[in-house]
PDB file of N, CA and C in Angstrom:
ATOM      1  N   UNK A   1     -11.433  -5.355  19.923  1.00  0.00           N
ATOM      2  CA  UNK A   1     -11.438  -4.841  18.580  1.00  0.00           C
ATOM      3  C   UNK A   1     -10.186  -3.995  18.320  1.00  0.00           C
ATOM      4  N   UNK A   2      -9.747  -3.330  19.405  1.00  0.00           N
ATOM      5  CA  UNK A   2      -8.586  -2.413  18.882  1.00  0.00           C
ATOM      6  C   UNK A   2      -7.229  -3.625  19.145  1.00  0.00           C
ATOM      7  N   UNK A   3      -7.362  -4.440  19.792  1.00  0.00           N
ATOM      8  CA  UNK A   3      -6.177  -5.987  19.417  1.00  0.00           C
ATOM      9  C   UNK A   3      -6.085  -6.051  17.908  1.00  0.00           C
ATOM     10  N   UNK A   4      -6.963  -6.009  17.538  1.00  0.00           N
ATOM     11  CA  UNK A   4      -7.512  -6.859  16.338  1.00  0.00           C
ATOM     12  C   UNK A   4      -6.713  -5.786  14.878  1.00  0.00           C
ATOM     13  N   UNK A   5      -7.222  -4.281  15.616  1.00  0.00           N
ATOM     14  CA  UNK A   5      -6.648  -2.725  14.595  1.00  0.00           C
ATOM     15  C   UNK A   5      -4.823  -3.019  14.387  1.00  0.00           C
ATOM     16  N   UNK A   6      -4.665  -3.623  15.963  1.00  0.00           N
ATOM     17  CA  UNK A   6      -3.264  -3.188  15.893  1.00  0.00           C
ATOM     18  C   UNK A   6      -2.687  -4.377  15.055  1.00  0.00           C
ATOM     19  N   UNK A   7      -3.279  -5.426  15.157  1.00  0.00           N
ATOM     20  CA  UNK A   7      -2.920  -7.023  13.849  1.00  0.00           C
ATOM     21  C   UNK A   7      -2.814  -6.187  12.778  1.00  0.00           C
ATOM     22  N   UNK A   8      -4.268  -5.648  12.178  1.00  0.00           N
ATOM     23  CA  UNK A   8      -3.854  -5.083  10.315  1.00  0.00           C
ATOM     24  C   UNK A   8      -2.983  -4.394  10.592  1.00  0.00           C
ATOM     25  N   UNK A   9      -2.939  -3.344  11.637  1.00  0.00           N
ATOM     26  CA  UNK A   9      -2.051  -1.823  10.781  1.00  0.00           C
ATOM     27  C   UNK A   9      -0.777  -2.525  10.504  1.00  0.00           C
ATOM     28  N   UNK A  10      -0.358  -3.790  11.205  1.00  0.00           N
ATOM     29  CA  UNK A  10       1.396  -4.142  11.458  1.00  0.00           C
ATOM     30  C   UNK A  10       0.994  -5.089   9.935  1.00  0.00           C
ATOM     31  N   UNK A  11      -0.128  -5.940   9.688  1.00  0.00           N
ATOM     32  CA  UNK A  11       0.314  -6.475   8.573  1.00  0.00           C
ATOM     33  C   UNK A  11       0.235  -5.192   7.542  1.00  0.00           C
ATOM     34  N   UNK A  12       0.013  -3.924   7.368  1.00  0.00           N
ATOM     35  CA  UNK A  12      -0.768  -3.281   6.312  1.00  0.00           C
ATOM     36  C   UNK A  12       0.729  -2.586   6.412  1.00  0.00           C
ATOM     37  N   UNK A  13       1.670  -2.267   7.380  1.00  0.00           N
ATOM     38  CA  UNK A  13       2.823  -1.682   7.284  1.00  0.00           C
ATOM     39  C   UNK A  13       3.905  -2.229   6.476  1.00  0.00           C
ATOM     40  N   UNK A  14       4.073  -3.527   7.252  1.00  0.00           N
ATOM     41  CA  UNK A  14       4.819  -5.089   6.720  1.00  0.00           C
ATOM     42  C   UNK A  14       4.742  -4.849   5.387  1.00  0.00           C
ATOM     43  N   UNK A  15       3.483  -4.967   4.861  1.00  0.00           N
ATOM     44  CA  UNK A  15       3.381  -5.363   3.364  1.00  0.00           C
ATOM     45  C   UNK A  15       3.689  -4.011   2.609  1.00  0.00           C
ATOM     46  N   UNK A  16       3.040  -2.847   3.046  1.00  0.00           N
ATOM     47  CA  UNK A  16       3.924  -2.258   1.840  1.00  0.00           C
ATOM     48  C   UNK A  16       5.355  -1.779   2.130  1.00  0.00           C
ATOM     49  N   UNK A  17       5.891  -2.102   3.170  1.00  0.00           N
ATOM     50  CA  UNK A  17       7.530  -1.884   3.203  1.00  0.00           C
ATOM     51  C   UNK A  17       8.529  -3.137   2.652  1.00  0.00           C
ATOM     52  N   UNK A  18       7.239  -4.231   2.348  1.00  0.00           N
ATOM     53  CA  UNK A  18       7.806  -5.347   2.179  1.00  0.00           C
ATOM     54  C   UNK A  18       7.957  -5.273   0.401  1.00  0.00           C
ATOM     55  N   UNK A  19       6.600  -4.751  -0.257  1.00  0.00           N
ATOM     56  CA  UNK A  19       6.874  -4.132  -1.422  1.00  0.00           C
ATOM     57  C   UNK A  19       8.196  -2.995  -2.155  1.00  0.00           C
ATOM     58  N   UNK A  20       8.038  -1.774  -1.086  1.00  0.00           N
ATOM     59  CA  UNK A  20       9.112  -1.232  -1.465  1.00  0.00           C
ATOM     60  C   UNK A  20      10.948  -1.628  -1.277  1.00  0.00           C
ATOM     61  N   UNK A  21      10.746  -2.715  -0.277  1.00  0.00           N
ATOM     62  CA  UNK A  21      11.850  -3.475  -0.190  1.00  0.00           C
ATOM     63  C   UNK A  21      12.284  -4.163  -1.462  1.00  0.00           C
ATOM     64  N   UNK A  22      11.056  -5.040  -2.511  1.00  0.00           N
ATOM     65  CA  UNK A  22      11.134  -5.572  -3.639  1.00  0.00           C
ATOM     66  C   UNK A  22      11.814  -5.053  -4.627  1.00  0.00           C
ATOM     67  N   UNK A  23      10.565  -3.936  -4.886  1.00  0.00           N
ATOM     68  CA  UNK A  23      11.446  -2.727  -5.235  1.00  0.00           C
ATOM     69  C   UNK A  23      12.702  -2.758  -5.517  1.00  0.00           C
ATOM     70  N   UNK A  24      13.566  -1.954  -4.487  1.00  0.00           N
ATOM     71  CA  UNK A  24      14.534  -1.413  -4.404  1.00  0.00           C
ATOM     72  C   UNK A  24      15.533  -2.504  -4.679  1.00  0.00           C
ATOM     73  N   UNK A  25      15.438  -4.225  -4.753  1.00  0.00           N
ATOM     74  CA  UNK A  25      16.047  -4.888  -4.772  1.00  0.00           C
ATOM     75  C   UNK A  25      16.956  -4.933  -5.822  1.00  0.00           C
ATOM     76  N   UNK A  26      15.774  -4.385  -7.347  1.00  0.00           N
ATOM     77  CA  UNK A  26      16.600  -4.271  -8.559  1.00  0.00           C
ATOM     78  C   UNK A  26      17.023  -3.293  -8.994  1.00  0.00           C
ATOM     79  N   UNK A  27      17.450  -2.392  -7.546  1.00  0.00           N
ATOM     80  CA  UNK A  27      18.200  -1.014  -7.691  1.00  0.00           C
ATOM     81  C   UNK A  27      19.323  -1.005  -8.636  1.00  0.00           C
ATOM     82  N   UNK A  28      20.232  -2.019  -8.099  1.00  0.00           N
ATOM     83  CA  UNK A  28      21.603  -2.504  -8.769  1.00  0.00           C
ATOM     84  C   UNK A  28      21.670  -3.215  -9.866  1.00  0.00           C
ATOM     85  N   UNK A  29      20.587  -4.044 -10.581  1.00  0.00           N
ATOM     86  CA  UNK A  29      20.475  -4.369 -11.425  1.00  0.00           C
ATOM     87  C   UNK A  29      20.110  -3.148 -12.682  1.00  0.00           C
ATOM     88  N   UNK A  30      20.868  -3.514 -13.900  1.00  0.00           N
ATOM     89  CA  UNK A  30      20.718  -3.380 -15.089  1.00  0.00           C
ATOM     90  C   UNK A  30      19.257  -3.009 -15.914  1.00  0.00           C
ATOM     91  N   UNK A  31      18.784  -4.571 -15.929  1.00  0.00           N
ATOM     92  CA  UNK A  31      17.793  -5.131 -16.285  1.00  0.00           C
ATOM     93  C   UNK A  31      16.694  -4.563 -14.827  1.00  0.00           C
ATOM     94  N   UNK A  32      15.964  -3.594 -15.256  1.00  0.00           N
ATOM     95  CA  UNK A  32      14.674  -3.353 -14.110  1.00  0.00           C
ATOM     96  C   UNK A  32      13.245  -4.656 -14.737  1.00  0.00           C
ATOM     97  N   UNK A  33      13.054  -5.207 -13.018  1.00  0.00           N
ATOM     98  CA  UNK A  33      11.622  -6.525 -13.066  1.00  0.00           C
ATOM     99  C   UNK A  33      11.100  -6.178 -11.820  1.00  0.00           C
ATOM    100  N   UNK A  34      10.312  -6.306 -12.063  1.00  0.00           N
ATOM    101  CA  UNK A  34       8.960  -6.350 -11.474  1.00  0.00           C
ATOM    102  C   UNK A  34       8.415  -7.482 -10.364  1.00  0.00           C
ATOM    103  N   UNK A  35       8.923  -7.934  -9.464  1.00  0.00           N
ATOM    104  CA  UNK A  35       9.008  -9.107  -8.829  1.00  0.00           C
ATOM    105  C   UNK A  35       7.718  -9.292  -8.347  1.00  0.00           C
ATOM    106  N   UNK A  36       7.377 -10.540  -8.583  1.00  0.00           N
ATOM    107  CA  UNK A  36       5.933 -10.984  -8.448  1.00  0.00           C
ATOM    108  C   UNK A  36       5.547 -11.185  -7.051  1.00  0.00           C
ATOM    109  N   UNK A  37       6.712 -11.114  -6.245  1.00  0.00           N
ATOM    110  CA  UNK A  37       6.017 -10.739  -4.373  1.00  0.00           C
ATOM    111  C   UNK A  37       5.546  -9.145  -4.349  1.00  0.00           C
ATOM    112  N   UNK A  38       6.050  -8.206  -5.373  1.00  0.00           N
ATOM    113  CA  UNK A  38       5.243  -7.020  -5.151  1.00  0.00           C
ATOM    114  C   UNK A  38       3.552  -7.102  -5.594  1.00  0.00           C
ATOM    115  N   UNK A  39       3.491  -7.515  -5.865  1.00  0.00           N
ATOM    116  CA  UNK A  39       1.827  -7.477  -6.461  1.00  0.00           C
ATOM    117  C   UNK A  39       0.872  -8.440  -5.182  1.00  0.00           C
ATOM    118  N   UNK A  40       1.585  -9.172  -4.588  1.00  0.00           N
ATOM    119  CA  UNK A  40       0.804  -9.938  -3.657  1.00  0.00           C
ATOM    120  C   UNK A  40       1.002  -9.247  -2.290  1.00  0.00           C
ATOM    121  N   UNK A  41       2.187  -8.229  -2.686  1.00  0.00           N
ATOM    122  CA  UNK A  41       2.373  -7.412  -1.243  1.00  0.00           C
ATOM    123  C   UNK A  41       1.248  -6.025  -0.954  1.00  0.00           C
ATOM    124  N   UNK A  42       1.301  -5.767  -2.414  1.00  0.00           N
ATOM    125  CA  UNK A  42       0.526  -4.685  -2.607  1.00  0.00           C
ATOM    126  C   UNK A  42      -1.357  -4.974  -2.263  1.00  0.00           C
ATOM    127  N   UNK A  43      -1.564  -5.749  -3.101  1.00  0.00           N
ATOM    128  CA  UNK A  43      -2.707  -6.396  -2.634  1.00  0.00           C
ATOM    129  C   UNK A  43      -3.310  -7.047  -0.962  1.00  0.00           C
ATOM    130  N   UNK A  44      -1.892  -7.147  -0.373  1.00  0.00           N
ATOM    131  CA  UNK A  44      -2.438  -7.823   1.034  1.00  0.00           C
ATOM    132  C   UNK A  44      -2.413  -5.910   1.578  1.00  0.00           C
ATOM    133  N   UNK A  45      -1.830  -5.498   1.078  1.00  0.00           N
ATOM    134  CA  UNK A  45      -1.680  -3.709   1.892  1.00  0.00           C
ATOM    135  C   UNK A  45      -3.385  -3.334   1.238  1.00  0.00           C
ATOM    136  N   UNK A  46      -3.655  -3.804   0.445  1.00  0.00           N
ATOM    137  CA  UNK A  46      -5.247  -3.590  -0.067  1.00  0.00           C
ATOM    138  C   UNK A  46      -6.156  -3.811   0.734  1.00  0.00           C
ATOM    139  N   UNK A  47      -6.158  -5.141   1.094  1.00  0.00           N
ATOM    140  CA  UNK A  47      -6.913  -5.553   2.326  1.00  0.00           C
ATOM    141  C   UNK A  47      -6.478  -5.515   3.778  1.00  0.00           C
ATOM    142  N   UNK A  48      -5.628  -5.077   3.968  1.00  0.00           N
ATOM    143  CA  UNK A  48      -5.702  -4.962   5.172  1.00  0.00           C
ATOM    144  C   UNK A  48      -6.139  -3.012   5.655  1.00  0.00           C
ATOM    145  N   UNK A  49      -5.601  -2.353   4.523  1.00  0.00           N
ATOM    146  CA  UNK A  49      -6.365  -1.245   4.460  1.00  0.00           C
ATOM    147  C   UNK A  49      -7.603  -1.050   4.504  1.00  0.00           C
ATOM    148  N   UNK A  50      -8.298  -1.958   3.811  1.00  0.00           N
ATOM    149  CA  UNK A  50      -9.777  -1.962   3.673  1.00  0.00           C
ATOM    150  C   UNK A  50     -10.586  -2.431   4.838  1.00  0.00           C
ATOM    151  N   UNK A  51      -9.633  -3.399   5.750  1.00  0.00           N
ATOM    152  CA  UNK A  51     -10.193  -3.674   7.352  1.00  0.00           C
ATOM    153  C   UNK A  51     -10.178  -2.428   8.249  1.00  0.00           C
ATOM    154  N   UNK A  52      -8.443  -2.174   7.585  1.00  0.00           N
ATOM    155  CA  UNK A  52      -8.537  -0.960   8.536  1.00  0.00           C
ATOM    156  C   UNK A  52      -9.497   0.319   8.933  1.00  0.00           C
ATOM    157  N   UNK A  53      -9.924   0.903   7.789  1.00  0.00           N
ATOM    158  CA  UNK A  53     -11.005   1.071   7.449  1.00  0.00           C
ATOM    159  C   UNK A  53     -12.262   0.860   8.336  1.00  0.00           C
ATOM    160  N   UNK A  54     -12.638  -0.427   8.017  1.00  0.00           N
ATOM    161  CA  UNK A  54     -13.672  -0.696   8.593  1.00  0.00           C
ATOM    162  C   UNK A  54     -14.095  -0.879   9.708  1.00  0.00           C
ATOM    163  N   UNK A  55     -12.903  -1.307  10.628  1.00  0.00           N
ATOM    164  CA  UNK A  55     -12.184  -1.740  12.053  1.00  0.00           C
ATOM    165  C   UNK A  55     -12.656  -0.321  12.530  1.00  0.00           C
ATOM    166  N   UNK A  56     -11.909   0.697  11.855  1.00  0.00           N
ATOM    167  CA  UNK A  56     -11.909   1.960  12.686  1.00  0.00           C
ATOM    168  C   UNK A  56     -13.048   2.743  12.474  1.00  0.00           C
ATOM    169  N   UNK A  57     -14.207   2.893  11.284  1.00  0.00           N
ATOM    170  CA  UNK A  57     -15.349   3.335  11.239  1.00  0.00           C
ATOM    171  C   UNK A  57     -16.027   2.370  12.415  1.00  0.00           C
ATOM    172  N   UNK A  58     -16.125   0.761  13.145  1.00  0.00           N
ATOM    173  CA  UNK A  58     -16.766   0.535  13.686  1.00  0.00           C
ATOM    174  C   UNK A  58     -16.493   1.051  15.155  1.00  0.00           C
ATOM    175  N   UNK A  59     -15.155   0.795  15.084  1.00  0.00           N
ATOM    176  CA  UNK A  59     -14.297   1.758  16.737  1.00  0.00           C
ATOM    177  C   UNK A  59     -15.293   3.032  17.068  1.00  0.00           C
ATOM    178  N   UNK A  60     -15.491   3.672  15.763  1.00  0.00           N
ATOM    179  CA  UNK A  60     -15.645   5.226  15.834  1.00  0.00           C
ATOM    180  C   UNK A  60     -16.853   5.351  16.650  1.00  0.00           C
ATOM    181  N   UNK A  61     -17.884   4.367  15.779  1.00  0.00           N
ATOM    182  CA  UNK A  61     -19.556   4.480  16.121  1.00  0.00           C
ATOM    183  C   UNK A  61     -19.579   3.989  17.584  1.00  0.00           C
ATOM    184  N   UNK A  62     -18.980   2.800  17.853  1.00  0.00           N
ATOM    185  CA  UNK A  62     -19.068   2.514  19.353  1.00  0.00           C
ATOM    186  C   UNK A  62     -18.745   3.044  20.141  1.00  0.00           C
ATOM    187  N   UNK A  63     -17.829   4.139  20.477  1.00  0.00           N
ATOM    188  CA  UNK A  63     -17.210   4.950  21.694  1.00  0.00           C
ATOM    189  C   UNK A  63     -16.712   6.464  20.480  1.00  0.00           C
ATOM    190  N   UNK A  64     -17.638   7.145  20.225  1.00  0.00           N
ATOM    191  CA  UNK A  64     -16.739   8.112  19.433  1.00  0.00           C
ATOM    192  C   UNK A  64     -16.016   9.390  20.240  1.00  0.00           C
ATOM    193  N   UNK A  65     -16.169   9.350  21.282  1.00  0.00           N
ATOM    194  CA  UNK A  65     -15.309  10.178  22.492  1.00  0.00           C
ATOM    195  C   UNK A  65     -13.557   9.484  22.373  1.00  0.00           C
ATOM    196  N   UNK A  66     -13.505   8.400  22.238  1.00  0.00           N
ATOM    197  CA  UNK A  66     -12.352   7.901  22.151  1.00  0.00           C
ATOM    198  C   UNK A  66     -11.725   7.298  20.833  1.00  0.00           C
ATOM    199  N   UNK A  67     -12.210   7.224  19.777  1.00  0.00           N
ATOM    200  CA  UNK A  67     -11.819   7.008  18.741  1.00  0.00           C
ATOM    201  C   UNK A  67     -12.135   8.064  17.844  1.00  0.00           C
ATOM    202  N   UNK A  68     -11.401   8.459  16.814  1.00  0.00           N
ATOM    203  CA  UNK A  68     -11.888   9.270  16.360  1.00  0.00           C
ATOM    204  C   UNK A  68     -12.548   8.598  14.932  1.00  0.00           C
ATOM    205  N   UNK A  69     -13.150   9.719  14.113  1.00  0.00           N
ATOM    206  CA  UNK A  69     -13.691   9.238  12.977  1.00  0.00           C
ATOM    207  C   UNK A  69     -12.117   8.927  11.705  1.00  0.00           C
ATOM    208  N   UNK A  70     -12.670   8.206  10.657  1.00  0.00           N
ATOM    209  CA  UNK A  70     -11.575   7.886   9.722  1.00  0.00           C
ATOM    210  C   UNK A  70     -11.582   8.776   8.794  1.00  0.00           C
ATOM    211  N   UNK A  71     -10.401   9.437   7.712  1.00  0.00           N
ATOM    212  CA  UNK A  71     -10.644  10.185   7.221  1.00  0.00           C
ATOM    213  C   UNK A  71     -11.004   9.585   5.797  1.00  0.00           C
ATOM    214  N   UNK A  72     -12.064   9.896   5.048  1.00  0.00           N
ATOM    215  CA  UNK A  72     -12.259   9.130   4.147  1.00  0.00           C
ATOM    216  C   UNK A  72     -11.686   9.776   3.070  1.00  0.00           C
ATOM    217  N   UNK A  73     -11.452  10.864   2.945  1.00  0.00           N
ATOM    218  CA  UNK A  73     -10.756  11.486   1.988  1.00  0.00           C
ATOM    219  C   UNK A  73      -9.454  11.186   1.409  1.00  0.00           C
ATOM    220  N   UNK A  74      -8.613  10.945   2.924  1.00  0.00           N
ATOM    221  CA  UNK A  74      -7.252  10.337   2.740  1.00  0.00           C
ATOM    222  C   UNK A  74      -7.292   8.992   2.419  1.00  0.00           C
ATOM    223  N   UNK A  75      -8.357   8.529   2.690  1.00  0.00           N
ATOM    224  CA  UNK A  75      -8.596   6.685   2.513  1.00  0.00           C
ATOM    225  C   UNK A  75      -8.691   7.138   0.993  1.00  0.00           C
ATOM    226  N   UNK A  76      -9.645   7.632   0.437  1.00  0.00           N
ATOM    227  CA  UNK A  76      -9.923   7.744  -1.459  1.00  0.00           C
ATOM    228  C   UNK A  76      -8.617   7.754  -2.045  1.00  0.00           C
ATOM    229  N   UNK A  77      -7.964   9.042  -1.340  1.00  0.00           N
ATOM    230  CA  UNK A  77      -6.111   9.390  -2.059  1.00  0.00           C
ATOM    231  C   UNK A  77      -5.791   8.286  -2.308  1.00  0.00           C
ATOM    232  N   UNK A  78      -5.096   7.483  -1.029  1.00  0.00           N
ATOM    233  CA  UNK A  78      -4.343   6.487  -1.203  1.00  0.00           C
ATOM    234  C   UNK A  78      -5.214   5.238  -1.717  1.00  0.00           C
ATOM    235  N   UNK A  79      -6.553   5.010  -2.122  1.00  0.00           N
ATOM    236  CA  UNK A  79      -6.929   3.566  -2.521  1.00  0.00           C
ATOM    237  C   UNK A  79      -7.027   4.046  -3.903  1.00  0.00           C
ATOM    238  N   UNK A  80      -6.464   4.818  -4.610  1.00  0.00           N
ATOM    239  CA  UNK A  80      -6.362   5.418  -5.747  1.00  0.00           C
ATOM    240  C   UNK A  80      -5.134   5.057  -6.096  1.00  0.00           C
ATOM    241  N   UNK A  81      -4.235   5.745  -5.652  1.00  0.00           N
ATOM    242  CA  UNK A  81      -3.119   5.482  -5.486  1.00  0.00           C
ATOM    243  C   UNK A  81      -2.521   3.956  -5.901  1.00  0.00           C
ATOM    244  N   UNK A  82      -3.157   3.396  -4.675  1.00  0.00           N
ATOM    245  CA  UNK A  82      -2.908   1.801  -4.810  1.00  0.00           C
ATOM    246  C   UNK A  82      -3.458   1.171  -6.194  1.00  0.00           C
ATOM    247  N   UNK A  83      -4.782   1.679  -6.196  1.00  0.00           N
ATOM    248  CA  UNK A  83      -5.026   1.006  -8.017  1.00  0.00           C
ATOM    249  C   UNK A  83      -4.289   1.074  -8.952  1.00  0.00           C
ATOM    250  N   UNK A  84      -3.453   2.675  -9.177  1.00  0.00           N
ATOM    251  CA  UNK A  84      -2.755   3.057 -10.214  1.00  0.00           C
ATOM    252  C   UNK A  84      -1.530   2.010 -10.169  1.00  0.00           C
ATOM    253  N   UNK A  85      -1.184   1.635  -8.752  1.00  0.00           N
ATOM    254  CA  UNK A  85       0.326   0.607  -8.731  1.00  0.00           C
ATOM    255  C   UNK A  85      -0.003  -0.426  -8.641  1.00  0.00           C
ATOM    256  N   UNK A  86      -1.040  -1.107  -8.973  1.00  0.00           N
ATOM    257  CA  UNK A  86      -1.786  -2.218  -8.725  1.00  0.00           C
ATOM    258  C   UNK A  86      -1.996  -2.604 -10.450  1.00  0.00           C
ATOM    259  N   UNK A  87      -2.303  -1.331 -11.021  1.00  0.00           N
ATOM    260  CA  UNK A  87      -2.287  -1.204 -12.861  1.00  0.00           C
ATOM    261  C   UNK A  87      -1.699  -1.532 -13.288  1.00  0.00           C
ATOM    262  N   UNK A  88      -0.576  -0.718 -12.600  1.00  0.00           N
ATOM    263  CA  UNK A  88       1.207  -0.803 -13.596  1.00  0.00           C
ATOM    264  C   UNK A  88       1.550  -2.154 -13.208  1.00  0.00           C
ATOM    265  N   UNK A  89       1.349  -2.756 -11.986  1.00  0.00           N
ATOM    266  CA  UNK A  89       2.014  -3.904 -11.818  1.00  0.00           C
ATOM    267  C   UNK A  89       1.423  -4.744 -12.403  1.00  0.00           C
ATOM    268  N   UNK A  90       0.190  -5.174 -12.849  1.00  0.00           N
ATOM    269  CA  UNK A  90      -0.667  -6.527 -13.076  1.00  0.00           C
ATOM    270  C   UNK A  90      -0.238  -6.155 -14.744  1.00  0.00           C
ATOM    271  N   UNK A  91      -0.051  -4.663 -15.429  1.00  0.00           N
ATOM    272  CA  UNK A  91       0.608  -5.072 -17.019  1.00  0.00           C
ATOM    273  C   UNK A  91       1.256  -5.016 -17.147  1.00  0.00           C
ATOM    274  N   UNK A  92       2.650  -4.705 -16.041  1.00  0.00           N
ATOM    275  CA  UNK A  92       3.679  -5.153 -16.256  1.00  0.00           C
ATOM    276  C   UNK A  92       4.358  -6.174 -15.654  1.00  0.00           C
ATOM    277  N   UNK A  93       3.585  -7.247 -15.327  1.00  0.00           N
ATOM    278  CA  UNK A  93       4.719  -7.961 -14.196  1.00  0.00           C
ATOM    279  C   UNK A  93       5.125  -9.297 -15.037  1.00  0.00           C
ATOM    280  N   UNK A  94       4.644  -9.464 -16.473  1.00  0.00           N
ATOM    281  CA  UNK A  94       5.009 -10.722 -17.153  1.00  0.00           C
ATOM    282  C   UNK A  94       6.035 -10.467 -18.047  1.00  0.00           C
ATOM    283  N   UNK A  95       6.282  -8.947 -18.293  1.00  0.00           N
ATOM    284  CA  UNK A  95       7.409  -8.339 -19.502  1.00  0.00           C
ATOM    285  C   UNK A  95       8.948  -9.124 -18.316  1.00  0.00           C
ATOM    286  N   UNK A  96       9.861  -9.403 -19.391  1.00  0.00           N
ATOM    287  CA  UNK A  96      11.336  -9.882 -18.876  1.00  0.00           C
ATOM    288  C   UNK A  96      11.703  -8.469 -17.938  1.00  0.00           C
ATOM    289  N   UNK A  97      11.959  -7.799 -18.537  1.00  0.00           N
ATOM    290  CA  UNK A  97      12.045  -6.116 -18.588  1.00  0.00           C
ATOM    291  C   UNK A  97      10.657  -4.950 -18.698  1.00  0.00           C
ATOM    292  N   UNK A  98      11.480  -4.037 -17.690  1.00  0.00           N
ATOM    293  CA  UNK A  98      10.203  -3.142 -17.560  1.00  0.00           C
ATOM    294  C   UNK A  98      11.325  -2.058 -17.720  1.00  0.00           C
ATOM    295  N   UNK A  99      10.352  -0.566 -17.999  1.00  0.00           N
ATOM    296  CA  UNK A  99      11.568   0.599 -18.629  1.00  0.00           C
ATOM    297  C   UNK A  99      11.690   1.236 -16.809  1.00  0.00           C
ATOM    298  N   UNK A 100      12.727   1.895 -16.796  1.00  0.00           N
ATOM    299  CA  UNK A 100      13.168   2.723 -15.734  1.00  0.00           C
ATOM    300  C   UNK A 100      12.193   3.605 -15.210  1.00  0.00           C
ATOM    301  N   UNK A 101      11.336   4.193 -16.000  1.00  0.00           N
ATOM    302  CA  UNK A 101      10.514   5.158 -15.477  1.00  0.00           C
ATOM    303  C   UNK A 101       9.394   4.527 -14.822  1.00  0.00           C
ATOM    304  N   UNK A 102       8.566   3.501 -15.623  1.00  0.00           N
ATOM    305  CA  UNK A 102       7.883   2.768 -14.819  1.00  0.00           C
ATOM    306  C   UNK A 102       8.365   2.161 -13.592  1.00  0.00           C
ATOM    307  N   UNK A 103       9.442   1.706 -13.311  1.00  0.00           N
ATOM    308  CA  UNK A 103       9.874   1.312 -12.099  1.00  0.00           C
ATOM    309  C   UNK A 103      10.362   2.494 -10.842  1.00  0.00           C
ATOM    310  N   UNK A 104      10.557   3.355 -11.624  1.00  0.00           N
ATOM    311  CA  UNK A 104      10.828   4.293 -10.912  1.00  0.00           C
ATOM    312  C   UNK A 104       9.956   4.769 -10.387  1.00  0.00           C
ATOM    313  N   UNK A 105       8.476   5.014 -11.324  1.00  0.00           N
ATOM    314  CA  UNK A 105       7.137   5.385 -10.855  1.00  0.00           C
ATOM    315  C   UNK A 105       6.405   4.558  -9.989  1.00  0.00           C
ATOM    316  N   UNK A 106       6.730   3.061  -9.941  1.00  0.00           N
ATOM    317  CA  UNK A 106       6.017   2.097  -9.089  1.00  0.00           C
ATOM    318  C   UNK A 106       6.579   2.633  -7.405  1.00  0.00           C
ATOM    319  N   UNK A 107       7.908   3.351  -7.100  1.00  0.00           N
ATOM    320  CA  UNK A 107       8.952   3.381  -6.094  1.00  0.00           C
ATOM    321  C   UNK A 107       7.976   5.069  -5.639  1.00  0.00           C
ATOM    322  N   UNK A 108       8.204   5.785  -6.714  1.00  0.00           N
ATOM    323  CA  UNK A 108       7.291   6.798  -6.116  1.00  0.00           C
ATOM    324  C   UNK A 108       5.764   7.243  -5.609  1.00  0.00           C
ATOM    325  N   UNK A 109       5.197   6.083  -6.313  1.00  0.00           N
ATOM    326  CA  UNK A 109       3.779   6.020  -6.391  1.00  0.00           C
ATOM    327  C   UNK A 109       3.356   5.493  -5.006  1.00  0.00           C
ATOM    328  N   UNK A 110       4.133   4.331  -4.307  1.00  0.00           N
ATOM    329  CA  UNK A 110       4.491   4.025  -3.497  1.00  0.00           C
ATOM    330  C   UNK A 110       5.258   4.717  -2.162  1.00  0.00           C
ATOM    331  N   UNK A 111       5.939   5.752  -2.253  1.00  0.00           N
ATOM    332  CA  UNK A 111       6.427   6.555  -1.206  1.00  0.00           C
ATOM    333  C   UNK A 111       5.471   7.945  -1.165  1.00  0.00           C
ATOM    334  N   UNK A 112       4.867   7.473  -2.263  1.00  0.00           N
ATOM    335  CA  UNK A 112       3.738   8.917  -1.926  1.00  0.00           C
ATOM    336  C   UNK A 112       2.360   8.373  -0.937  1.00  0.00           C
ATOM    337  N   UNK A 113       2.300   7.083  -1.441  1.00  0.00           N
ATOM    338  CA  UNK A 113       1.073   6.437  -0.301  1.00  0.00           C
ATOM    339  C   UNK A 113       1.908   6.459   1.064  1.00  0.00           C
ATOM    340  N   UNK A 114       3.202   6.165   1.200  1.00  0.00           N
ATOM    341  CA  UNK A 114       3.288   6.511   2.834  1.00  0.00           C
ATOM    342  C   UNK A 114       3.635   7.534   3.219  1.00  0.00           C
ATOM    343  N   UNK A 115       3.902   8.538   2.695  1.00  0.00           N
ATOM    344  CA  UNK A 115       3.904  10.116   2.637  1.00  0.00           C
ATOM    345  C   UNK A 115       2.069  10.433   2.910  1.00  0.00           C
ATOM    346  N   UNK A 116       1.317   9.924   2.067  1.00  0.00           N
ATOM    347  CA  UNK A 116      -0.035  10.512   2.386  1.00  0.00           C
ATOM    348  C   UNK A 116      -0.345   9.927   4.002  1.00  0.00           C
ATOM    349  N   UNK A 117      -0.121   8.667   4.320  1.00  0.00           N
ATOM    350  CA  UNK A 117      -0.787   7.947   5.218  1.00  0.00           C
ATOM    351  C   UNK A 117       0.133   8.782   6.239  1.00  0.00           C
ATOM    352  N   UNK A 118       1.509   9.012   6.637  1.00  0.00           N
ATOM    353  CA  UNK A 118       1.689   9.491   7.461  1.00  0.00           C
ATOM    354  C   UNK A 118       1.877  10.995   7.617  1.00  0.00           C
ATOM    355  N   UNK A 119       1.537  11.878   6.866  1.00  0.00           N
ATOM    356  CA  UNK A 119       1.683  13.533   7.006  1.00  0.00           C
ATOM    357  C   UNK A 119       0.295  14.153   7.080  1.00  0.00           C
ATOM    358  N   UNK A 120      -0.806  13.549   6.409  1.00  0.00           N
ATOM    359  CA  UNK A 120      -1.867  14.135   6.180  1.00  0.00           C
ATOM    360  C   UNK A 120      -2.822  13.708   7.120  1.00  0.00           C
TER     361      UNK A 120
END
């Protein structure tokens, strides 16, 4: 089972660095878009969070001397988090153009979920 933890966390990393990679792509561009691999990146970081999750509440109950419990609090933050960029992206990802701030906010909304996942 913990084989299995270390599969999501690497896809659940992958995907949202693979998002903020998207991101940042139309740094240099003019015209800010919304690239439609972010929304499928974001979403696989959805589920594989949500294994993670579950993976590690079952770790916990079976040996809880060696695993510890999950924090569900920090899980709420960030699956919050993820909805709000999950929002912005699904109404904005068909506009030609999206405004700067929204894109800018998708980049922060996003460095704040790996700011939460890794400081807290």
């Amino acid at each position: 089972m913990s084989a299995i933890k270390h599969v999501f966390l690497i896809i659940h990393i992958l995907s949202v660095l693979g998002g903020l990679v998207l991101l940042l792509t139309a740094l240099p561009k003019p015209k800010k878009t919304i690239h439609v691999g972010f929304l499928h990146s974001m979403l696989t970081a959805l589920v594989a969070g949500i294994a993670l999750v579950g993976i590690n509440t079952s770790l916990h109950a079976s040996d809880p001397a060696n695993y510890d419990a999950p924090d569900h609090g920090k899980v709420g933050i960030k699956f919050l988090v993820l909805l709000i960029i999950l929002g912005l992206t699904i109404k904005n990802k068909k506009k030609s153009e999206v405004s700067t701030a929204v894109w800018a906010g998708l980049i922060g909304l996003t460095l704040a979920n790996v700011f939460i996942a890794t400081s807290l």
